[in-house]
Protein backbone atom coordinates (compact mmCIF):
# COMPACT_ATOMS: atom_id res chain seq x y z
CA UNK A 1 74.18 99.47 73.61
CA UNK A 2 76.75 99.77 76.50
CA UNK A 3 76.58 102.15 78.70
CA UNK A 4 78.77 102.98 81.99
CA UNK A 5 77.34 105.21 85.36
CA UNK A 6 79.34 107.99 86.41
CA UNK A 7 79.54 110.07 89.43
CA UNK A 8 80.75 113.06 88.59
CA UNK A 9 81.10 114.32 92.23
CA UNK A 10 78.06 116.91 91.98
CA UNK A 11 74.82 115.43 93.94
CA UNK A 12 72.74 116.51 91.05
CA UNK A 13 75.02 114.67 88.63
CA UNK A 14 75.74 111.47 89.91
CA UNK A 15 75.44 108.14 88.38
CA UNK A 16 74.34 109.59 85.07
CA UNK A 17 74.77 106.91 82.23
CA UNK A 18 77.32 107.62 79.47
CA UNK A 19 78.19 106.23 76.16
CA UNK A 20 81.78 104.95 76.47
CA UNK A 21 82.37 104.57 72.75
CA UNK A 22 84.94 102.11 72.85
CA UNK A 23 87.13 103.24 76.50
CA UNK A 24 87.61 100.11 77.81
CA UNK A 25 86.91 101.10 81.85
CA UNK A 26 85.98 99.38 84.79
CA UNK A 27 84.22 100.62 87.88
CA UNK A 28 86.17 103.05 90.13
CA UNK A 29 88.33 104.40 87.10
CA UNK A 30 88.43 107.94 86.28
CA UNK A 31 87.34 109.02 83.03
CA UNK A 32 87.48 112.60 81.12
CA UNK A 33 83.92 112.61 80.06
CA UNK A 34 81.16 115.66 78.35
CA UNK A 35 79.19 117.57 80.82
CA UNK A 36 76.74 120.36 80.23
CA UNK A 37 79.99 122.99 81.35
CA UNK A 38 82.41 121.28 79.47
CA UNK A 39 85.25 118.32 79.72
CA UNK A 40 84.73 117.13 83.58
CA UNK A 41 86.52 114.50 85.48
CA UNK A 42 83.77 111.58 86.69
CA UNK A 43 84.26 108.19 88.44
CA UNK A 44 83.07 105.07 87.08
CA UNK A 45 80.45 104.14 89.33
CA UNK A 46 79.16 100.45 87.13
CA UNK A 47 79.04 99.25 84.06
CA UNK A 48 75.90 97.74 82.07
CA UNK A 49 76.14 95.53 79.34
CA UNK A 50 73.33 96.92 77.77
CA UNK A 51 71.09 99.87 77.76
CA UNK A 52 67.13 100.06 76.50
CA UNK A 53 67.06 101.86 72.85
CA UNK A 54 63.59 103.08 74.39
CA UNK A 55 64.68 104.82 77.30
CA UNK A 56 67.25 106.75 75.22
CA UNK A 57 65.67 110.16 74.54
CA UNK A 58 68.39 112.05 73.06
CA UNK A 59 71.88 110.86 72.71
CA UNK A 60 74.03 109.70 75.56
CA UNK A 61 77.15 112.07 76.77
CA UNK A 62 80.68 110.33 75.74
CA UNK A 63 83.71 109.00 77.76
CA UNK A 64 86.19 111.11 76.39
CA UNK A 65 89.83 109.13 77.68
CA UNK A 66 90.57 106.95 80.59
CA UNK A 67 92.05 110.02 83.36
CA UNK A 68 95.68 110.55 83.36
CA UNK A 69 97.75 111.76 86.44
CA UNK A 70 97.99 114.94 84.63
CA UNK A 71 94.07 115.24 84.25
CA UNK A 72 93.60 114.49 88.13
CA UNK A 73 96.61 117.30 89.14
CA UNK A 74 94.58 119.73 86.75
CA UNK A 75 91.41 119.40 89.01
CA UNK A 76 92.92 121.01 91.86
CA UNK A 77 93.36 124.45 89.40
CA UNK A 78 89.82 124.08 88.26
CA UNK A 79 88.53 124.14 91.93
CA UNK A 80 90.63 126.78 92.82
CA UNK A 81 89.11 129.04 89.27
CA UNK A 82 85.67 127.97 90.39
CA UNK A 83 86.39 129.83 93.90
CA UNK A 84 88.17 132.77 92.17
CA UNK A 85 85.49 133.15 89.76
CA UNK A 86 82.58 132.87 92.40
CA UNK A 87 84.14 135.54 94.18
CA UNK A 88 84.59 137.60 91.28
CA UNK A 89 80.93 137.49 90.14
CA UNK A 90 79.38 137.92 93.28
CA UNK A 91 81.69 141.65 93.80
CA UNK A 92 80.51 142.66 90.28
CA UNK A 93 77.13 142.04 91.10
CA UNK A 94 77.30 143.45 93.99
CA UNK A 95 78.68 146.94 92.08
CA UNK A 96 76.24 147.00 89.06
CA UNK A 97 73.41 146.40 91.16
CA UNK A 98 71.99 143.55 89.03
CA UNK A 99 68.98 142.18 90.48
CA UNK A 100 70.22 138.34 90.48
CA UNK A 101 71.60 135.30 92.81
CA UNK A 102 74.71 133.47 92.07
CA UNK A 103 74.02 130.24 92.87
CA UNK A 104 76.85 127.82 91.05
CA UNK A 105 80.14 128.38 89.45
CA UNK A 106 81.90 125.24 87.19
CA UNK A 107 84.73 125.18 85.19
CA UNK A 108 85.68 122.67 82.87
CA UNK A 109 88.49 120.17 82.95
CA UNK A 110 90.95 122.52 80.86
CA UNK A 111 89.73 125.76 81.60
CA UNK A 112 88.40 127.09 78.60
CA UNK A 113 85.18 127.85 79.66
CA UNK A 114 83.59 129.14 83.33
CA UNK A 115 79.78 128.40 83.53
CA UNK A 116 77.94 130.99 86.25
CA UNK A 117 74.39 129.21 87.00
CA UNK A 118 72.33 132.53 88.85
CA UNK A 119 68.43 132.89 90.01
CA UNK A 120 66.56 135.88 88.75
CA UNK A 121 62.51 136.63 88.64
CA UNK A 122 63.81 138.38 85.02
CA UNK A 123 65.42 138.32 82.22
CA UNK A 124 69.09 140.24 82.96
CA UNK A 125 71.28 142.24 80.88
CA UNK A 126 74.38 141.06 82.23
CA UNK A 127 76.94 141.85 79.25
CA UNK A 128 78.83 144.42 81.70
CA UNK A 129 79.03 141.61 84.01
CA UNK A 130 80.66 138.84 81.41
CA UNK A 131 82.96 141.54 79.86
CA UNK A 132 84.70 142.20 83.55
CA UNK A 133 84.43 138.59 84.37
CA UNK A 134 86.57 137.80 81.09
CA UNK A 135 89.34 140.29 81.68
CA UNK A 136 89.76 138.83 84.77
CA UNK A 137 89.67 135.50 84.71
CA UNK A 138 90.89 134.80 81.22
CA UNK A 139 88.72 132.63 79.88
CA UNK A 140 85.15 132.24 77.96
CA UNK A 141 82.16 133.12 80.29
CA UNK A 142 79.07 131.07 79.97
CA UNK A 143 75.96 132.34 81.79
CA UNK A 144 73.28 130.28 82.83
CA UNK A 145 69.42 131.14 84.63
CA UNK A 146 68.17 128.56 86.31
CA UNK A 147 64.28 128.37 88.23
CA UNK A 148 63.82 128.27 91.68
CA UNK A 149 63.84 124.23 91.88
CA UNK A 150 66.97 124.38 90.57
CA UNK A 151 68.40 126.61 93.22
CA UNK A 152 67.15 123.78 95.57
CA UNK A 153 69.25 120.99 93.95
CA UNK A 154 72.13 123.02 93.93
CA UNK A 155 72.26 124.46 97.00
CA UNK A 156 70.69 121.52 99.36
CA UNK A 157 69.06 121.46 102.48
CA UNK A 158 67.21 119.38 105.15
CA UNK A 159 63.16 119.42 104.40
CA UNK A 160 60.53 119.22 106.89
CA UNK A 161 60.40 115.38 106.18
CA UNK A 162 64.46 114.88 108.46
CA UNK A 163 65.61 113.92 105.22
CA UNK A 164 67.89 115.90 102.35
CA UNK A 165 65.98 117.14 99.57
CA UNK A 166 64.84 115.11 96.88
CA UNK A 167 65.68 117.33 94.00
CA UNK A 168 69.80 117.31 95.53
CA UNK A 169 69.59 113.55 95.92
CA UNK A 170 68.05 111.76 93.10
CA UNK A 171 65.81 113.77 91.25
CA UNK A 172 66.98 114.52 87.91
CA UNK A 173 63.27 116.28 86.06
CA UNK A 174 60.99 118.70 88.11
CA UNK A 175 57.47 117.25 86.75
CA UNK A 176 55.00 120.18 87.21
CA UNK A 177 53.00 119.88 90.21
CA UNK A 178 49.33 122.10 90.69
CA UNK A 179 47.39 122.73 93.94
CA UNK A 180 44.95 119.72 92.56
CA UNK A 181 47.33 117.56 93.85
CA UNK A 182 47.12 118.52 97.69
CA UNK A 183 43.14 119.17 97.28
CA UNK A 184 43.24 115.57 96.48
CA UNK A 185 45.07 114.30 98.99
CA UNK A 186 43.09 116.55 101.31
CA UNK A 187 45.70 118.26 102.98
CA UNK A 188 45.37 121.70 104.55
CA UNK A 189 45.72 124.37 101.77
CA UNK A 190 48.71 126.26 104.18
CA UNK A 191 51.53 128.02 101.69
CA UNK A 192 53.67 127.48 104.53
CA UNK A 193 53.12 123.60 104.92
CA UNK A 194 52.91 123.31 101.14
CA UNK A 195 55.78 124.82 99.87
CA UNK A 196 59.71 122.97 99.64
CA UNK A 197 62.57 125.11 100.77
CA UNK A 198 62.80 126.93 96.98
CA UNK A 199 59.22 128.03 97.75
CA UNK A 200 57.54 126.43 94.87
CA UNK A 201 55.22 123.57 95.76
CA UNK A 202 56.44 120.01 97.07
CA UNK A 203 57.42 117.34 94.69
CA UNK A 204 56.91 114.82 96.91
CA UNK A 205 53.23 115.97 96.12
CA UNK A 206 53.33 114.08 92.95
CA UNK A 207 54.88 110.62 94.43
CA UNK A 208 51.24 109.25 95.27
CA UNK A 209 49.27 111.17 93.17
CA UNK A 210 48.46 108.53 90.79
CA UNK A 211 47.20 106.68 93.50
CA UNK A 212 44.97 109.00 95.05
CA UNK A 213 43.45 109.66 91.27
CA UNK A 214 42.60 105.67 90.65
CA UNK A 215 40.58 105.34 94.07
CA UNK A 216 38.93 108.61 93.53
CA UNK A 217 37.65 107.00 90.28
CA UNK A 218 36.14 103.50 92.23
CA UNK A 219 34.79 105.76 95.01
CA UNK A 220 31.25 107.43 94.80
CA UNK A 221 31.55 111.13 94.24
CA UNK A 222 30.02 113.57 96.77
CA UNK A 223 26.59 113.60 96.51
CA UNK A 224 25.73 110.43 95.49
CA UNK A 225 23.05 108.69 96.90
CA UNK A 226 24.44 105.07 97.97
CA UNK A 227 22.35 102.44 100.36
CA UNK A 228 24.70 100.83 102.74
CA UNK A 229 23.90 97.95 105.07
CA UNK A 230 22.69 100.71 107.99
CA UNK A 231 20.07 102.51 104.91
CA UNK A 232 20.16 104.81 102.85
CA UNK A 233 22.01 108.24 102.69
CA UNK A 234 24.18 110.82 100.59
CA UNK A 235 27.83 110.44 100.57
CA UNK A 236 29.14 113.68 102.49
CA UNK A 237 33.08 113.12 102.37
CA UNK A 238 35.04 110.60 101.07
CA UNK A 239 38.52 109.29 102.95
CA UNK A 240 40.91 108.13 99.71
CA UNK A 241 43.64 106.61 101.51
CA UNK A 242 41.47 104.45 104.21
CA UNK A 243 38.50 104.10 101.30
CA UNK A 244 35.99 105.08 103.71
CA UNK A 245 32.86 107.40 103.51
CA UNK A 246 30.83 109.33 105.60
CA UNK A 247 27.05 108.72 104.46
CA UNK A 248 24.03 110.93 105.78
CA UNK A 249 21.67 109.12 106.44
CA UNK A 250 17.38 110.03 106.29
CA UNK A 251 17.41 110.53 109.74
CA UNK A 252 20.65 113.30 110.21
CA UNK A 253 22.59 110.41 111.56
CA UNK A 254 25.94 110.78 109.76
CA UNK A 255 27.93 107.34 109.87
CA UNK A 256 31.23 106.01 108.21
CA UNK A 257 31.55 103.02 106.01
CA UNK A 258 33.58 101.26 104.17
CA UNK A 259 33.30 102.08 100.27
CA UNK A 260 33.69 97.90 99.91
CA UNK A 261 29.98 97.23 102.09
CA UNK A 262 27.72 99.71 99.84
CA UNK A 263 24.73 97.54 98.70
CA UNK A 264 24.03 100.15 95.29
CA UNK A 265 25.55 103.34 94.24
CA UNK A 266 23.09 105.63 92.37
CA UNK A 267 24.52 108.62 90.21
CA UNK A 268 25.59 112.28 91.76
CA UNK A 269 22.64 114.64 92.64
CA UNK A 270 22.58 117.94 91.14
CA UNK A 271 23.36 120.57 93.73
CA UNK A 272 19.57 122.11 92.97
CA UNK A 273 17.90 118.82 93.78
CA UNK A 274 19.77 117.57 96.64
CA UNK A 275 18.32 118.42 100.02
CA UNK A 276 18.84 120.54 102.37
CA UNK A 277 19.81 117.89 105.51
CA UNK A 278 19.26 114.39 105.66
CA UNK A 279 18.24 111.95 102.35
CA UNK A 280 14.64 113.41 101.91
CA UNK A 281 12.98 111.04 99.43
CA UNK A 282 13.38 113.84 96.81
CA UNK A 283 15.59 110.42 94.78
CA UNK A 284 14.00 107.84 95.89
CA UNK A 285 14.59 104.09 94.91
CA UNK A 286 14.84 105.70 91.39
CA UNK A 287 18.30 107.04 91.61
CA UNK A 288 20.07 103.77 92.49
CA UNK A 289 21.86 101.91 90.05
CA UNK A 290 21.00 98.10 90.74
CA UNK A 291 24.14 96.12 91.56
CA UNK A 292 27.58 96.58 92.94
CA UNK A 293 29.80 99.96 93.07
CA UNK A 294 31.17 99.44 89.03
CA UNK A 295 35.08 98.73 88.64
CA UNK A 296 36.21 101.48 85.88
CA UNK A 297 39.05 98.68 85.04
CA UNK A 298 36.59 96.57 83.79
């Protein structure tokens, strides 16, 4: 199947693949093409010859027409009823009082159809607010809630990182991301550190959490009793990215090794059993598991 990248302008939108269905284009053309508001005027970015059946989740949007000098005029109209109908919306919201953010306004390519993308914590009864909108403007009203990571792609910003946002750059899906993820990375559980301008949780969080799950599987839980080269001792914390440990050892002596020089690796201690400081012989020889710490790809 060939498919062609467009940019349709919008950081969240570009280089989206589309299904030219027989448009002969080449890259830098403009192209009418289907976007979620409507007919929208894109840029061919590259072509591809083909395109993997198994990526393709649901069908591809079209190429419509190769642009026409009367297509590219019309854009300057649609930016100017995008700016009209922000600044519509945002005095009518203003007057009813609704408890909700305008956050987007898009129009398509001929104008039959204004899309208003707002943030709310609720669901809104906004039917006073399309009926004024469509007087107006003269035109059908679409209205759209997005969450609060959508607000982020939208809008934009600079994160704590120096660098724009992920989600306005090249993120296209918000995978969901849990608390889990920054326990095991063992980062400090602040809100403040934790959270990405929209206020829900990082996604960079997830980027290396795949990572941090396989070495938490070859590393010896917490509370293990493991014999290392310097004796034996109970694994007290575990490092995941430098695949260290820090082993207590019969005497109180805490020490830090590398997970790669443990001699044997015996199995977790229940919490009632293990002791109070130092290794105790409460395990013994009889907790070890003879032989080197098991690979869980094998």
């Amino acid at each position: 199947m060939k498919t062609v990248r467009i940019s349709l302008g919008e950081t969240e939108y570009q280089e989206e693949h589309y299904d030219p269905r027989g448009v002969k284009v080449r890259p830098g053309d403009y192209v009418v093409v289907e976007t979620r508001w409507g007919q929208g005027l894109g840029r061919v970015f590259s072509t591809f010859p083909l395109f993997p059946e198994r990526k393709i989740t649901e069908p591809l949007p079209a190429v419509l027409r190769v642009a026409t000098a009367r297509d590219r005029a019309n854009e300057e109209r649609v930016r100017r009823l995008e700016t009209d109908g922000r600044a519509s919306c945002s005095r009518k919201i203003a007057e009813l009082e609704l408890p909700m953010k305008l956050v987007d306004v898009k129009a398509s390519l001929d104008r039959s159809k204004v899309t208003f993308y707002f943030y709310a914590d609720e669901r809104i009864d906004f039917r006073e607010l399309v009926k004024g909108l469509a007087q107006q403007l003269r035109t059908r009203i679409e209205m759209r809630q997005i969450r609060a990571r959508d607000v982020g792609s939208k809008l934009g910003c600079v994160g704590p990182c120096g660098r724009e946002l992920c989600c306005k750059t090249f993120l296209k899906e918000f995978d969901p991301i849990s608390v889990r993820m920054a326990k095991d990375q063992n980062l400090p559980l602040n809100p403040s550190k934790l959270a990405g301008m929209c206020g829900r949780l990082k996604c960079c969080l997830r980027y290396e959490h795949s990572m941090y799950e396989e070495v938490k599987r070859r590393l010896p839980k917490v509370g293990s009793p493991v014999e290392a080269p310097e004796g034996i001792g109970i694994v007290k914390t575990r490092n995941l990215l430098t695949e260290t440990l820090v082993i207590e050892l019969e005497d109180g002596a805490q020490i830090t090794v590398k997970a790669a020089d443990l001699i044997h690796v015996g199995p977790p201690l229940d919490d009632a059993d293990a002791p109070r400081s130092g290794c105790g012989s409460g395990y013994g020889n009889g907790g070890f598991r003879v032989g080197p710490i098991p690979d869980p790809t094998n």
